[in-house]
Every structure is written in structure tokens, then in C-alpha cells.
C-alpha atoms as a PDB file:
ATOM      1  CA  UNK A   1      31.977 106.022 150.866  1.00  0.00           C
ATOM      2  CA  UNK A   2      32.720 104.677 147.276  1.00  0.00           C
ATOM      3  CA  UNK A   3      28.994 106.019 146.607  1.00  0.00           C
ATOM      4  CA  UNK A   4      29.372 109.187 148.135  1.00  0.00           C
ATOM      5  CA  UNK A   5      32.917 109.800 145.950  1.00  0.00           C
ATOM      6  CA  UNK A   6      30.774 109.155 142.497  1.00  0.00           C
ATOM      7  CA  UNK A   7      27.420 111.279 143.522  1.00  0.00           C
ATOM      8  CA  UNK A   8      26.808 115.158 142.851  1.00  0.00           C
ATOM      9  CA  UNK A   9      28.609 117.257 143.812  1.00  0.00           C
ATOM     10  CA  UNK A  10      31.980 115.499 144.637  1.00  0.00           C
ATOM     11  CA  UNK A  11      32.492 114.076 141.121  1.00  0.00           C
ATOM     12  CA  UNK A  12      32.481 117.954 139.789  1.00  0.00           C
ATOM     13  CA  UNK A  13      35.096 118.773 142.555  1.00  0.00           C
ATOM     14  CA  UNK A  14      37.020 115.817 141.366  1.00  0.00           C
ATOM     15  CA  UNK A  15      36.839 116.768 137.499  1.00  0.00           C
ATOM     16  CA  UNK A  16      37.837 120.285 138.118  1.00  0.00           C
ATOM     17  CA  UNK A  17      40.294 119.840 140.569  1.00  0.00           C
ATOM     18  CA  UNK A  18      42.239 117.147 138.108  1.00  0.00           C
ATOM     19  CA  UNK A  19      41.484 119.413 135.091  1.00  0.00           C
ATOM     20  CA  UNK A  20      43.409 122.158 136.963  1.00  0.00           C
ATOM     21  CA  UNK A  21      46.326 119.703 137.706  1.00  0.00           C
ATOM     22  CA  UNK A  22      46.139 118.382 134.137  1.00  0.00           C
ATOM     23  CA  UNK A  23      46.831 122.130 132.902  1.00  0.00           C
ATOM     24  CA  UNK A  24      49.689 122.475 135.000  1.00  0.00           C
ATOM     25  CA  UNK A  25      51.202 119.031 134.511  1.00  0.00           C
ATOM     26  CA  UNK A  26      50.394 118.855 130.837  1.00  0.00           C
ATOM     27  CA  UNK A  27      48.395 115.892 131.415  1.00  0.00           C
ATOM     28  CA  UNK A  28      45.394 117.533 129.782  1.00  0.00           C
ATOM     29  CA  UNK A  29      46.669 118.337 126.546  1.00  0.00           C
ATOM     30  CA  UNK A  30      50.684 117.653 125.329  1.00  0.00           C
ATOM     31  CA  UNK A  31      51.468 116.872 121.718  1.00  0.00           C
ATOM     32  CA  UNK A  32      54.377 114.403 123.376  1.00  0.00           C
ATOM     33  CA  UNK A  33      54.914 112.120 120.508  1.00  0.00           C
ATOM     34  CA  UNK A  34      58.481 109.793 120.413  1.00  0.00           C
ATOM     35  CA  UNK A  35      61.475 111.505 121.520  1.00  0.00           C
ATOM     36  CA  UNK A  36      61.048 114.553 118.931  1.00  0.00           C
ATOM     37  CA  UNK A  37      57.641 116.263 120.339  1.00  0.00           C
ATOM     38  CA  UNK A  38      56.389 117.502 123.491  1.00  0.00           C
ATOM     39  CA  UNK A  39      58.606 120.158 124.920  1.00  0.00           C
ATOM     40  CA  UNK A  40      55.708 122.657 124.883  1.00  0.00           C
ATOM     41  CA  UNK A  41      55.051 124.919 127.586  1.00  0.00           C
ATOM     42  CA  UNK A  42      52.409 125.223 130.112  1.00  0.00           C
ATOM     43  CA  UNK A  43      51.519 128.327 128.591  1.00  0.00           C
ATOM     44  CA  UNK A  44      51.302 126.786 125.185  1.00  0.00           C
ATOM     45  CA  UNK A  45      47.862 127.864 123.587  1.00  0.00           C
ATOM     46  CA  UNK A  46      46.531 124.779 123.059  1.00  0.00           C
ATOM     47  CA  UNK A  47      47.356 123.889 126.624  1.00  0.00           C
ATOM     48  CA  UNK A  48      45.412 127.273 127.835  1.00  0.00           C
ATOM     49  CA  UNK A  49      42.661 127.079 124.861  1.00  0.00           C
ATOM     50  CA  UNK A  50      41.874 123.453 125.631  1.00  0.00           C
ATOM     51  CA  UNK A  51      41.971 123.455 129.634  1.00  0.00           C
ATOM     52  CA  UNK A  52      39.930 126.785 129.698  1.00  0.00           C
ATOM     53  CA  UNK A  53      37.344 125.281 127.703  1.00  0.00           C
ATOM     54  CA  UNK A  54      37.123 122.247 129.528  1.00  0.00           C
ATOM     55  CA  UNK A  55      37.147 123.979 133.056  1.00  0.00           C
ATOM     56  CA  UNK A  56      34.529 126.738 131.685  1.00  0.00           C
ATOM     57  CA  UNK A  57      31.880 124.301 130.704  1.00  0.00           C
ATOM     58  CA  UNK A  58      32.454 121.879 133.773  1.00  0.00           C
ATOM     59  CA  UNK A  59      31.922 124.990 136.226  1.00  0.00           C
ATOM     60  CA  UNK A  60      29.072 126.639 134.743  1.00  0.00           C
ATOM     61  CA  UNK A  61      27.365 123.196 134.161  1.00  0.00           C
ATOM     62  CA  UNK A  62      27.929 122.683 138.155  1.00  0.00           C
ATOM     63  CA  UNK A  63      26.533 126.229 138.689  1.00  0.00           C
ATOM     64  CA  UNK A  64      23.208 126.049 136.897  1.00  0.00           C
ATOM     65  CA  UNK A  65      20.330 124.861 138.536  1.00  0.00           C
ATOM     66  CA  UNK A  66      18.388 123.723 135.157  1.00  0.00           C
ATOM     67  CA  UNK A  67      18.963 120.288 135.090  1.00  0.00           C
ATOM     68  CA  UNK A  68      18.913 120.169 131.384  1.00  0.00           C
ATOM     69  CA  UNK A  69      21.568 123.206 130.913  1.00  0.00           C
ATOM     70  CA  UNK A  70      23.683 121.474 133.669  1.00  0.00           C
ATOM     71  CA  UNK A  71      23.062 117.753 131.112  1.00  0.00           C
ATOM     72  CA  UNK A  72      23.711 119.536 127.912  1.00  0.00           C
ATOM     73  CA  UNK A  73      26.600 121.386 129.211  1.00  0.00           C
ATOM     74  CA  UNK A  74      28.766 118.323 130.177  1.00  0.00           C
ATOM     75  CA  UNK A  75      27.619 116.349 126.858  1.00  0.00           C
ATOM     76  CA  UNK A  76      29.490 118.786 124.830  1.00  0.00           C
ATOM     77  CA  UNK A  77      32.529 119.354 126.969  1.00  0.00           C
ATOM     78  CA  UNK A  78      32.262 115.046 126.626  1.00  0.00           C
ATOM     79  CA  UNK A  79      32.102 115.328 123.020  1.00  0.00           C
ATOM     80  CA  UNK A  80      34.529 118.284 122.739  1.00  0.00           C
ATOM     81  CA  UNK A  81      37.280 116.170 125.064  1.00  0.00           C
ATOM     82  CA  UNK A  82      36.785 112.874 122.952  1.00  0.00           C
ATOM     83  CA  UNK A  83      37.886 115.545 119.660  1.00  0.00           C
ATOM     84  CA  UNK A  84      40.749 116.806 121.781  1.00  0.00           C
ATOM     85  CA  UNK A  85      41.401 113.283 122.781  1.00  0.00           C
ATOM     86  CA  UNK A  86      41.506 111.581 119.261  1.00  0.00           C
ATOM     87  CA  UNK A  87      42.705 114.239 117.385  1.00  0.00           C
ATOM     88  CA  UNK A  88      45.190 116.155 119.241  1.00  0.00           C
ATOM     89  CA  UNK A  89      46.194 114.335 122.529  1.00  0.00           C
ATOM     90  CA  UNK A  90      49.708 112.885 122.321  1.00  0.00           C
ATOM     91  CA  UNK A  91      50.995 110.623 125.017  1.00  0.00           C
ATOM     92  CA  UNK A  92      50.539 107.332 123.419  1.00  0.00           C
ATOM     93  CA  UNK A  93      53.672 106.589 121.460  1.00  0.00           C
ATOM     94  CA  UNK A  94      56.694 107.581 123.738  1.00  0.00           C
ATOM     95  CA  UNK A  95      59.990 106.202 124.422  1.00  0.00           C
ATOM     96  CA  UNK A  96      61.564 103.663 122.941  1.00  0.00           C
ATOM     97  CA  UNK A  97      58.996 101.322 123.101  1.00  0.00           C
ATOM     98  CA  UNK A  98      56.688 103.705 121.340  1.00  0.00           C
ATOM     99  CA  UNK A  99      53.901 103.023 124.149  1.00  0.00           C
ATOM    100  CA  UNK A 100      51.562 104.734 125.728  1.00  0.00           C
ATOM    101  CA  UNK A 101      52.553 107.141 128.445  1.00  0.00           C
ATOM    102  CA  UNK A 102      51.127 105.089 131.937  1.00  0.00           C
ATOM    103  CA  UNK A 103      50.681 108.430 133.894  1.00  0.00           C
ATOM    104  CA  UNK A 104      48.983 110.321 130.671  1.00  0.00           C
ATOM    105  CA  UNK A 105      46.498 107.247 129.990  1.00  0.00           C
ATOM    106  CA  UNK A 106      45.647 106.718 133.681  1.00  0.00           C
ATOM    107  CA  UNK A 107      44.488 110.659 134.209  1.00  0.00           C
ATOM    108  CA  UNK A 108      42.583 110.550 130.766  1.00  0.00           C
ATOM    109  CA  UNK A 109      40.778 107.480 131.734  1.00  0.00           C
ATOM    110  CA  UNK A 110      39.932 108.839 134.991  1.00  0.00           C
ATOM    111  CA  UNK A 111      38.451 112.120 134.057  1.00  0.00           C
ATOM    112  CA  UNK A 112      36.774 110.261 130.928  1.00  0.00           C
ATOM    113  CA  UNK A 113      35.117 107.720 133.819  1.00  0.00           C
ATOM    114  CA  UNK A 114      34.335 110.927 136.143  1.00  0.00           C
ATOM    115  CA  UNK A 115      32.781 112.450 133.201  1.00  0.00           C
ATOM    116  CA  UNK A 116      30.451 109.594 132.762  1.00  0.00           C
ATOM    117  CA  UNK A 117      29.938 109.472 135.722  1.00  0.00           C
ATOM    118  CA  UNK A 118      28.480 113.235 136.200  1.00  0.00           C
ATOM    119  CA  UNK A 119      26.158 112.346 133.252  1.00  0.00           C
ATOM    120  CA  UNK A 120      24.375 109.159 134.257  1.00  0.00           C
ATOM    121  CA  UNK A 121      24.206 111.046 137.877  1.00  0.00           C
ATOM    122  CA  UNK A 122      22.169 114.310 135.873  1.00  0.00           C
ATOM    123  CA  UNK A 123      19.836 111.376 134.047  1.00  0.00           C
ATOM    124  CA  UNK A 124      19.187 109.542 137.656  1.00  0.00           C
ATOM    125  CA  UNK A 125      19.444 106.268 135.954  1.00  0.00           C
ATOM    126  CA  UNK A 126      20.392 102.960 137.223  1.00  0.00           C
ATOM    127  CA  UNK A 127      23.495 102.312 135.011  1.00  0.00           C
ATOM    128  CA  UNK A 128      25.633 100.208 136.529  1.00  0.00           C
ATOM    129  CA  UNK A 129      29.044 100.990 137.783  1.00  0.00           C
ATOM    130  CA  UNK A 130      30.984  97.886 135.767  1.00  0.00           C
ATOM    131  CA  UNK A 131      28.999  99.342 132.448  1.00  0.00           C
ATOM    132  CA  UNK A 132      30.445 102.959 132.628  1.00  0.00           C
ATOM    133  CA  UNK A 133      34.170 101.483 133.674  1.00  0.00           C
ATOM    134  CA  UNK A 134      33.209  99.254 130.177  1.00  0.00           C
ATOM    135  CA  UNK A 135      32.525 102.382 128.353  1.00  0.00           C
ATOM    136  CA  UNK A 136      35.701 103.844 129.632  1.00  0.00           C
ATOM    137  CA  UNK A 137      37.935 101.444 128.788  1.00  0.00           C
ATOM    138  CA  UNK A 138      36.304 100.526 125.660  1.00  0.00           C
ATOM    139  CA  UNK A 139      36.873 104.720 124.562  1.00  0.00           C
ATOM    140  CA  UNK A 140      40.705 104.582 125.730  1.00  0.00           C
ATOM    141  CA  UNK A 141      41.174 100.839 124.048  1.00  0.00           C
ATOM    142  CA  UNK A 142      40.038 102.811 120.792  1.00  0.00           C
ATOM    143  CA  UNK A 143      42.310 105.372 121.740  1.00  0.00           C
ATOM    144  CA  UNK A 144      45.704 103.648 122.349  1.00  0.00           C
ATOM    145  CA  UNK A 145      45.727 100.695 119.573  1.00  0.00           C
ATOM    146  CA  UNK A 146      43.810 102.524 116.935  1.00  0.00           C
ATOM    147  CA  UNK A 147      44.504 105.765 117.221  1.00  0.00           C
ATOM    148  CA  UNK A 148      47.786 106.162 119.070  1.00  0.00           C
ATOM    149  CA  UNK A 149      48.988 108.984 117.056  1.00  0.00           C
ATOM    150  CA  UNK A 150      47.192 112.053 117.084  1.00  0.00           C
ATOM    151  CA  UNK A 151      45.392 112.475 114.361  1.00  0.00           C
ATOM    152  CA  UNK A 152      46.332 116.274 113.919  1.00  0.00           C
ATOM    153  CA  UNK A 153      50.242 114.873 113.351  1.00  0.00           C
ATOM    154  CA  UNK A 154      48.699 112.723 110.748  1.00  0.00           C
ATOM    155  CA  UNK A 155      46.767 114.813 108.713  1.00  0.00           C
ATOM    156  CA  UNK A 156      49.560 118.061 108.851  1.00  0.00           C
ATOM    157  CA  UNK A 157      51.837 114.616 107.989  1.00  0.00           C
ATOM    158  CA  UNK A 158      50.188 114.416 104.594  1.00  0.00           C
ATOM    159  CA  UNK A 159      49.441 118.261 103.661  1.00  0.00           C
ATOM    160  CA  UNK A 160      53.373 118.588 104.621  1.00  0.00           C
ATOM    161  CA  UNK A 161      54.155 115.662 102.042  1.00  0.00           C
ATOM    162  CA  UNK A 162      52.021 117.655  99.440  1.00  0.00           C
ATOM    163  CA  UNK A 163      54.032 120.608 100.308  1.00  0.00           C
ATOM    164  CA  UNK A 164      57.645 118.639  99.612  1.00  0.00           C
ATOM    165  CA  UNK A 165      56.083 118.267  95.915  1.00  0.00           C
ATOM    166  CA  UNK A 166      56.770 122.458  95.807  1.00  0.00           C
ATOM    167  CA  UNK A 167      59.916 122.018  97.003  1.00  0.00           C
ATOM    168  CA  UNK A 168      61.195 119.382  94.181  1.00  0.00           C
ATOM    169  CA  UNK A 169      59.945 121.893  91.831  1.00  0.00           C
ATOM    170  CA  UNK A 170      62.016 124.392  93.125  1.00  0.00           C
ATOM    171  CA  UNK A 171      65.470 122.215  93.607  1.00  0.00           C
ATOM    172  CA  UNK A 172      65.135 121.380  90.202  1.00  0.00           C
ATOM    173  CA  UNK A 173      68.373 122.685  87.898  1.00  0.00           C
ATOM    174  CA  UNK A 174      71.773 122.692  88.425  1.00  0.00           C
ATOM    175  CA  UNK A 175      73.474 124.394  92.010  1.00  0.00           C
ATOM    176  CA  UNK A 176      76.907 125.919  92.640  1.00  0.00           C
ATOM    177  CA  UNK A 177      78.702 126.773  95.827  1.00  0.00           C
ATOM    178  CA  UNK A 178      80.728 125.748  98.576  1.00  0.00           C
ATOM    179  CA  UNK A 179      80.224 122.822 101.433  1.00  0.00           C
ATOM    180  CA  UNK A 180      82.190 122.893 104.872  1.00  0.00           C
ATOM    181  CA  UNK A 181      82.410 120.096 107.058  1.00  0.00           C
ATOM    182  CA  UNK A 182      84.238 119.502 110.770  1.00  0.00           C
ATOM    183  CA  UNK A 183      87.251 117.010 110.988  1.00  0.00           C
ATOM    184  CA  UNK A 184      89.701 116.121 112.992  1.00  0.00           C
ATOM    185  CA  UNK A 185      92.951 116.098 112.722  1.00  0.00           C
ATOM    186  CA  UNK A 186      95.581 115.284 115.040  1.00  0.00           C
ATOM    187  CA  UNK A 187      93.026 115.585 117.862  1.00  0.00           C
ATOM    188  CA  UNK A 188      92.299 119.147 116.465  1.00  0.00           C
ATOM    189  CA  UNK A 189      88.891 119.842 115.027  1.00  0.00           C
ATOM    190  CA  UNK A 190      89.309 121.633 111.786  1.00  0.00           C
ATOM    191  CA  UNK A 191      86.665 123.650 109.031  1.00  0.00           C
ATOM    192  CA  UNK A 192      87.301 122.034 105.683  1.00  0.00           C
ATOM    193  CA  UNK A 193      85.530 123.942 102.875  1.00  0.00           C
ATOM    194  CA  UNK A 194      85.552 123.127  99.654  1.00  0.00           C
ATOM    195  CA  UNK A 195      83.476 123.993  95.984  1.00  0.00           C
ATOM    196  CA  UNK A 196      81.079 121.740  94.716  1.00  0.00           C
ATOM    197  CA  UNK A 197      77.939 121.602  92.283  1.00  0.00           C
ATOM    198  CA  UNK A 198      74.618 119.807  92.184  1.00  0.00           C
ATOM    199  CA  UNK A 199      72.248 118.789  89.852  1.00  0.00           C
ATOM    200  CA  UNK A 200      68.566 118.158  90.850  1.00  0.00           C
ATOM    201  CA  UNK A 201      66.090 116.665  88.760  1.00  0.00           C
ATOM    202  CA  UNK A 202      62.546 115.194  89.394  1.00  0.00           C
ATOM    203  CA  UNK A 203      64.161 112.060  91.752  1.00  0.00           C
ATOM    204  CA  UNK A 204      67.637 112.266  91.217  1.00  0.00           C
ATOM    205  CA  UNK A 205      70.395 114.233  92.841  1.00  0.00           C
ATOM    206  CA  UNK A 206      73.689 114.401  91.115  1.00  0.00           C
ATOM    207  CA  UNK A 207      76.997 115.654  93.129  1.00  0.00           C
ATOM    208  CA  UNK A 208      80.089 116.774  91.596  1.00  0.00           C
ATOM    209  CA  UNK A 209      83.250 117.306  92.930  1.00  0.00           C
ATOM    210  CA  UNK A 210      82.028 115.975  96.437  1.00  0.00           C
ATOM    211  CA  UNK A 211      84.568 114.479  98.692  1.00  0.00           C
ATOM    212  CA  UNK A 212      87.281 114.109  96.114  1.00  0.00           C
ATOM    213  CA  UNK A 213      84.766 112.307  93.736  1.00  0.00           C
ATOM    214  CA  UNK A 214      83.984 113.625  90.618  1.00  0.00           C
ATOM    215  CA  UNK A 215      80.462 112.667  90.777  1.00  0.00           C
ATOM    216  CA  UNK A 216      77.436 110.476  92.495  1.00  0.00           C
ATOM    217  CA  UNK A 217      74.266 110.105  91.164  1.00  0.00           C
ATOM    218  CA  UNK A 218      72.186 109.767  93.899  1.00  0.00           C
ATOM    219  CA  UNK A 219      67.482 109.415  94.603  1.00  0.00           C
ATOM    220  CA  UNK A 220      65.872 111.341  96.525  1.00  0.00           C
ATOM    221  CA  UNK A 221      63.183 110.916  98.638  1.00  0.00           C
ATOM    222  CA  UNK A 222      61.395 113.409 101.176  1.00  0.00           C
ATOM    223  CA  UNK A 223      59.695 112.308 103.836  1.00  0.00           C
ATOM    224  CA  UNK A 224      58.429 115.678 104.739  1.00  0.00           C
ATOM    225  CA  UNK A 225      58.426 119.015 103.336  1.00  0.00           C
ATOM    226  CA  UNK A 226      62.283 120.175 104.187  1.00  0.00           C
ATOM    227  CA  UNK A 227      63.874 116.732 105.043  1.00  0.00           C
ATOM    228  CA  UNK A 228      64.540 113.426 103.606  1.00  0.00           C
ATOM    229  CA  UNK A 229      67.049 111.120 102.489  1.00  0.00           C
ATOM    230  CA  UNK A 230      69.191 110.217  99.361  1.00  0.00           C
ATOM    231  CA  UNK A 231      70.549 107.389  98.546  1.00  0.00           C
ATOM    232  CA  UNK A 232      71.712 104.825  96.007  1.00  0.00           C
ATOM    233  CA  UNK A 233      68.440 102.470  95.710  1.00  0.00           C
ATOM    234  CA  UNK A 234      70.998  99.294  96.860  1.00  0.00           C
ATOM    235  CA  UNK A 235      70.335  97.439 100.004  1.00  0.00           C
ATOM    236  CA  UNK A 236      72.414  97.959 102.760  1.00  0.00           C
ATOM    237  CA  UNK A 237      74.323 100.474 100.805  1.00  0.00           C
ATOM    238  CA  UNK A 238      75.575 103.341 103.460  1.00  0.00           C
ATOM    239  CA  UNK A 239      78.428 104.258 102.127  1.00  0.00           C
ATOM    240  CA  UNK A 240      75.956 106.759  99.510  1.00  0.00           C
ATOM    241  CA  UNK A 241      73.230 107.149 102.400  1.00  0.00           C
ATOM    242  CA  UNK A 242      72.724 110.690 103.366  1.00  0.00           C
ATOM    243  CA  UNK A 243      69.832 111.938 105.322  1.00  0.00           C
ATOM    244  CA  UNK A 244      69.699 115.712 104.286  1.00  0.00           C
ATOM    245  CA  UNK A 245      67.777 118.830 105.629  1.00  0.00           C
ATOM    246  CA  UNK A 246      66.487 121.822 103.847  1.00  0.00           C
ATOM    247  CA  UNK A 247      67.610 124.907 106.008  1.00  0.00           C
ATOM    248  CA  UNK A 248      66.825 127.284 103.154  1.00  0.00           C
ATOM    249  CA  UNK A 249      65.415 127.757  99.631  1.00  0.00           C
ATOM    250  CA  UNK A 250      64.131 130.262  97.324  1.00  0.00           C
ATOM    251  CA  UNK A 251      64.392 130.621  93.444  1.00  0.00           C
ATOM    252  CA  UNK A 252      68.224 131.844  93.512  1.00  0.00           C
ATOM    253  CA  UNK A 253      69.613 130.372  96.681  1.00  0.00           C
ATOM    254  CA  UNK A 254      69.932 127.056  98.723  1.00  0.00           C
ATOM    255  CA  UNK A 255      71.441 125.875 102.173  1.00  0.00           C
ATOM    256  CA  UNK A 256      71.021 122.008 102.602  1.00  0.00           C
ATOM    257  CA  UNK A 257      72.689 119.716 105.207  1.00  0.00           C
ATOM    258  CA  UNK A 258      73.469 116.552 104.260  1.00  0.00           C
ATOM    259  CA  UNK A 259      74.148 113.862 107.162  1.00  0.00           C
ATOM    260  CA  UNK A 260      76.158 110.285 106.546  1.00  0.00           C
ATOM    261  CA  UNK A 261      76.792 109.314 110.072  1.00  0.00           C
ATOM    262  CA  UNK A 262      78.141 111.676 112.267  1.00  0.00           C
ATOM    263  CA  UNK A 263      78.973 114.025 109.616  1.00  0.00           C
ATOM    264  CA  UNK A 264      77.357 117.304 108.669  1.00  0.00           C
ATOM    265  CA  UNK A 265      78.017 118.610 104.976  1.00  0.00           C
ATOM    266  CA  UNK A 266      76.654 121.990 104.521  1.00  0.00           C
ATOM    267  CA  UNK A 267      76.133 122.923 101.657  1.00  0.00           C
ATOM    268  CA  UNK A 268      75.518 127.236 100.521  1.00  0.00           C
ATOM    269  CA  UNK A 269      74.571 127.293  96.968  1.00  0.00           C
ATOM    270  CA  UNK A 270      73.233 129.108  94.315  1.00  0.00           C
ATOM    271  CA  UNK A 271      71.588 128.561  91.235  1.00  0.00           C
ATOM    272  CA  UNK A 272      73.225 128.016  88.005  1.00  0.00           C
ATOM    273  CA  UNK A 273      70.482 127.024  85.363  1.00  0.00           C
ATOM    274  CA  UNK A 274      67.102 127.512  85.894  1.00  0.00           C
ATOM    275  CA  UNK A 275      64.177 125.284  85.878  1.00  0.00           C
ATOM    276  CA  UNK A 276      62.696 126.626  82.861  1.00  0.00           C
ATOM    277  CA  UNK A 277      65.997 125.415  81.287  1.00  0.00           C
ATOM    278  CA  UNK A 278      66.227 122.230  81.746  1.00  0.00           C
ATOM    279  CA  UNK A 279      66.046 119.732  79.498  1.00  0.00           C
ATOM    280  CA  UNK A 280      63.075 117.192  79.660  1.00  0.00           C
ATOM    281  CA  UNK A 281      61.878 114.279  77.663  1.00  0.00           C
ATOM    282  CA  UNK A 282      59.556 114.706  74.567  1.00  0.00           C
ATOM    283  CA  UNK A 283      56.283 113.547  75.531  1.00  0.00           C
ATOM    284  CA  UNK A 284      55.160 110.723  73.864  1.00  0.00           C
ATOM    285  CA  UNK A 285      51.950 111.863  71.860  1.00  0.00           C
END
């Protein structure tokens, strides 16, 4: 029986029929990744782009009667899944624990082994079972302690970082407008708005007039293109810790968040000096 489930043609109906249920369970493709990623649709293009291609190539390779179409068929879907699999399969850091997803890993080992499987049945050789169960779980070891992450959330990671250097350049000069923030108040929540101005230079972040100081001098570091943090380069020092967001920016305008625990500080500005303006140090010749 265990023969029977592994031999032409049964191991195509298996693939395809678990493709299928990977498209609409988002086993197949999902960019999960933490808590923050993977609330994509079923319809999601990648989801539809990635599925149809496998299914496509899977069915005609089953249809064809050259055995060498029917080989060379399910050697590039193989190839084409392992780039899907490294590169833009999530899954393997979720939750808390940031570990794999059991369900996700399971189905992506099983099609990988079915996969296999179809191959070494097209070549008629004599490959052990244990050796293609080896190669599987040698491909999905790669998969969850090297290259957990998808790759495609890395590399977008680093052109976004590259991106956050245009931003700096655009922050940079002196801001003025108002910031409104919720409180409470005798059990009432209450809009407080108030004026305020801030500087930006290359690093640095000065506020004036913010929270009934007259100013903090603050660095800034992004750790993608819109958001970051700012803070006061002192250990354990949260009373000046503000994680802040970007909502808008162009050359005479700004809306930034900034967020010290519960507390939103929004911030509509404009721009008071320009870039051009500023004062920088000689260079040293």
C-alpha cells in the first residue's frame, strides 16, 4: 500500500490535490512573519501567481506522455518552489516564540518529499526511500535555521533603510506647528493641543516648547524608511524614549507621531528654514 501511495500516478493526485488546499489555506504561499505580517488574502497575487504556476506545471507534466517533457517539467516547478520557498515563503518566525509555524512546515515538507518523489519515479531509479526523506529534511533544515526569514523581507529591509537616508535629507531644518495628544481627566478623555517647533539635523532632533519643556535634544535613528526611534543615547533612559512614525512628508509639510508609552503626540508641522539654509560645519580641507 505504502508503495502504491508513492508510484505514478497517485503521487501527482496527491501534489495537486494539496497544492489546491495550500491555495485556499495559504499554506502554499503567506508572507506570515511575527505578529505584524500575514493578513493577506486568498486572492492575494502572489497567492494566485504562485499556486497557478505550481498547479500549471504539475498538471501538464502529468498530462504529457514524453517522458522527458513530463521530467523537465517537474524539475523546474522543483526549482521554481525551492525560489518561492527561500525567498518569499513566510511561516517560520511566528508567535512569540518566533518559530516556525508546525502546520506551514509539515505541508511544505510534504509536497517537497512528494515532489521528489514524482522525480526519482520519472528516472526509474532505485533511490531509496530513507535518502529522499534525507533530502527533504536536509532542504527544510536549511530552510528553518538558516533562512527563517524570507529573504524578500530582507532584501526590501535594506533598500527601505537606503530609502530612510532620503528622508533625513528631507527632515532636515527647523519645523513649526501644533501637537495634540489624548488625556484624561477626571475620568474624561480630553484633546490637548498645543504649539511647538522642531529642529532636525543629520542625527539629532531638537524639541521646543514640548510638554512644558523648553527644549530636548534628542538622536535619531530609523529603522526603516518612515519609522524609528529617538532617544537620549543613556541606558535605560525612557523618560526621553519615543518611538515615532512618519505619516507624512514633503518639502513644506510634516505629520509625525511620536509614541512614549501609551501616548500618541501628533505632531502637524510646517517648515520654517529650509535645508539649503542651514548652517553646516566648514569642511576641513
Amino acid at each position: 500500500m505504502y508503495k502504491r501511495i508513492i508510484s505514478q500516478p497517485y503521487n501527482y493526485y496527491i501534489l495537486l490535490a494539496l497544492l489546491v488546499i495550500g491555495f485556499f489555506g495559504k499554506l502554499d504561499y503567506t508572507d506570515r512573519w511575527g505578529c505584524f505580517v500575514g493578513g493577506e488574502s486568498i486572492f492575494d497575487a502572489k497567492n494566485i501567481l504562485f499556486s497557478s504556476i505550481s498547479v500549471t506545471l504539475i498538471l501538464t507534466s502529468f498530462l504529457l506522455k514524453p517522458k522527458i517533457l513530463k521530467i523537465s517539467l517537474v524539475i523546474i516547478e522543483l526549482g521554481f518552489w525551492i525560489l518561492k520557498l527561500f525567498y518569499f515563503k513566510g511561516g517560520y518566525v511566528v508567535s512569540i516564540a518566533a518559530a516556525s509555524d508546525p502546520i506551514i512546515s509539515f505541508y511544505d515538507s510534504l509536497t517537497l518529499a512528494l515532489r521528489l518523489f514524482i522525480i526519482t519515479g520519472l528516472l526509474r531509479t532505485n533511490i531509496k526511500t530513507i535518502y529522499i526523506l534525507i533530502c527533504t529534511l536536509t532542504i527544510m533544515a536549511i530552510k528553518v535555521f538558516g533562512f527563517p526569514t524570507q529573504l524578500s523581507m530582507i532584501t526590501e529591509e535594506k533598500k527601505s533603510l537606503e530609502r530612510a537616508g532620503l528622508t533625513k535629507e528631507k527632515l532636515i531644518g527647523e519645523w513649526i506647528g501644533v501637537y495634540e495628544h489624548d488625556s484624561t481627566y477626571l475620568h474624561e478623555t480630553i484633546l490637548l493641543i498645543d504649539s511647538a517647533t522642531i529642529k532636525f539635523d543629520s542625527n539629532r532632533v531638537t524639541l521646543f516648547d514640548f510638554r512644558d519643556i523648553d527644549s530636548i535634544q534628542l538622536y535619531m535613528d530609523f529603522n526603516s524608511e518612515f519609522w524609528g526611534f529617538i532617544h537620549e543615547k543613556k541606558k535605560d533612559d525612557w523618560e526621553n524614549y519615543y518611538d515615532f512614525w512618519i505619516r507624512s512628508i514633503s518639502a513644506d509639510s510634516l505629520q509625525i507621531t511620536l509614541t512614549k508609552s501609551l501616548t500618541d503626540y501628533r505632531f502637524k508641522m510646517k517648515r520654517k528654514t529650509p535645508p539649503d539654509r542651514i548652517a553646516r560645519p566648514a569642511s576641513k580641507r
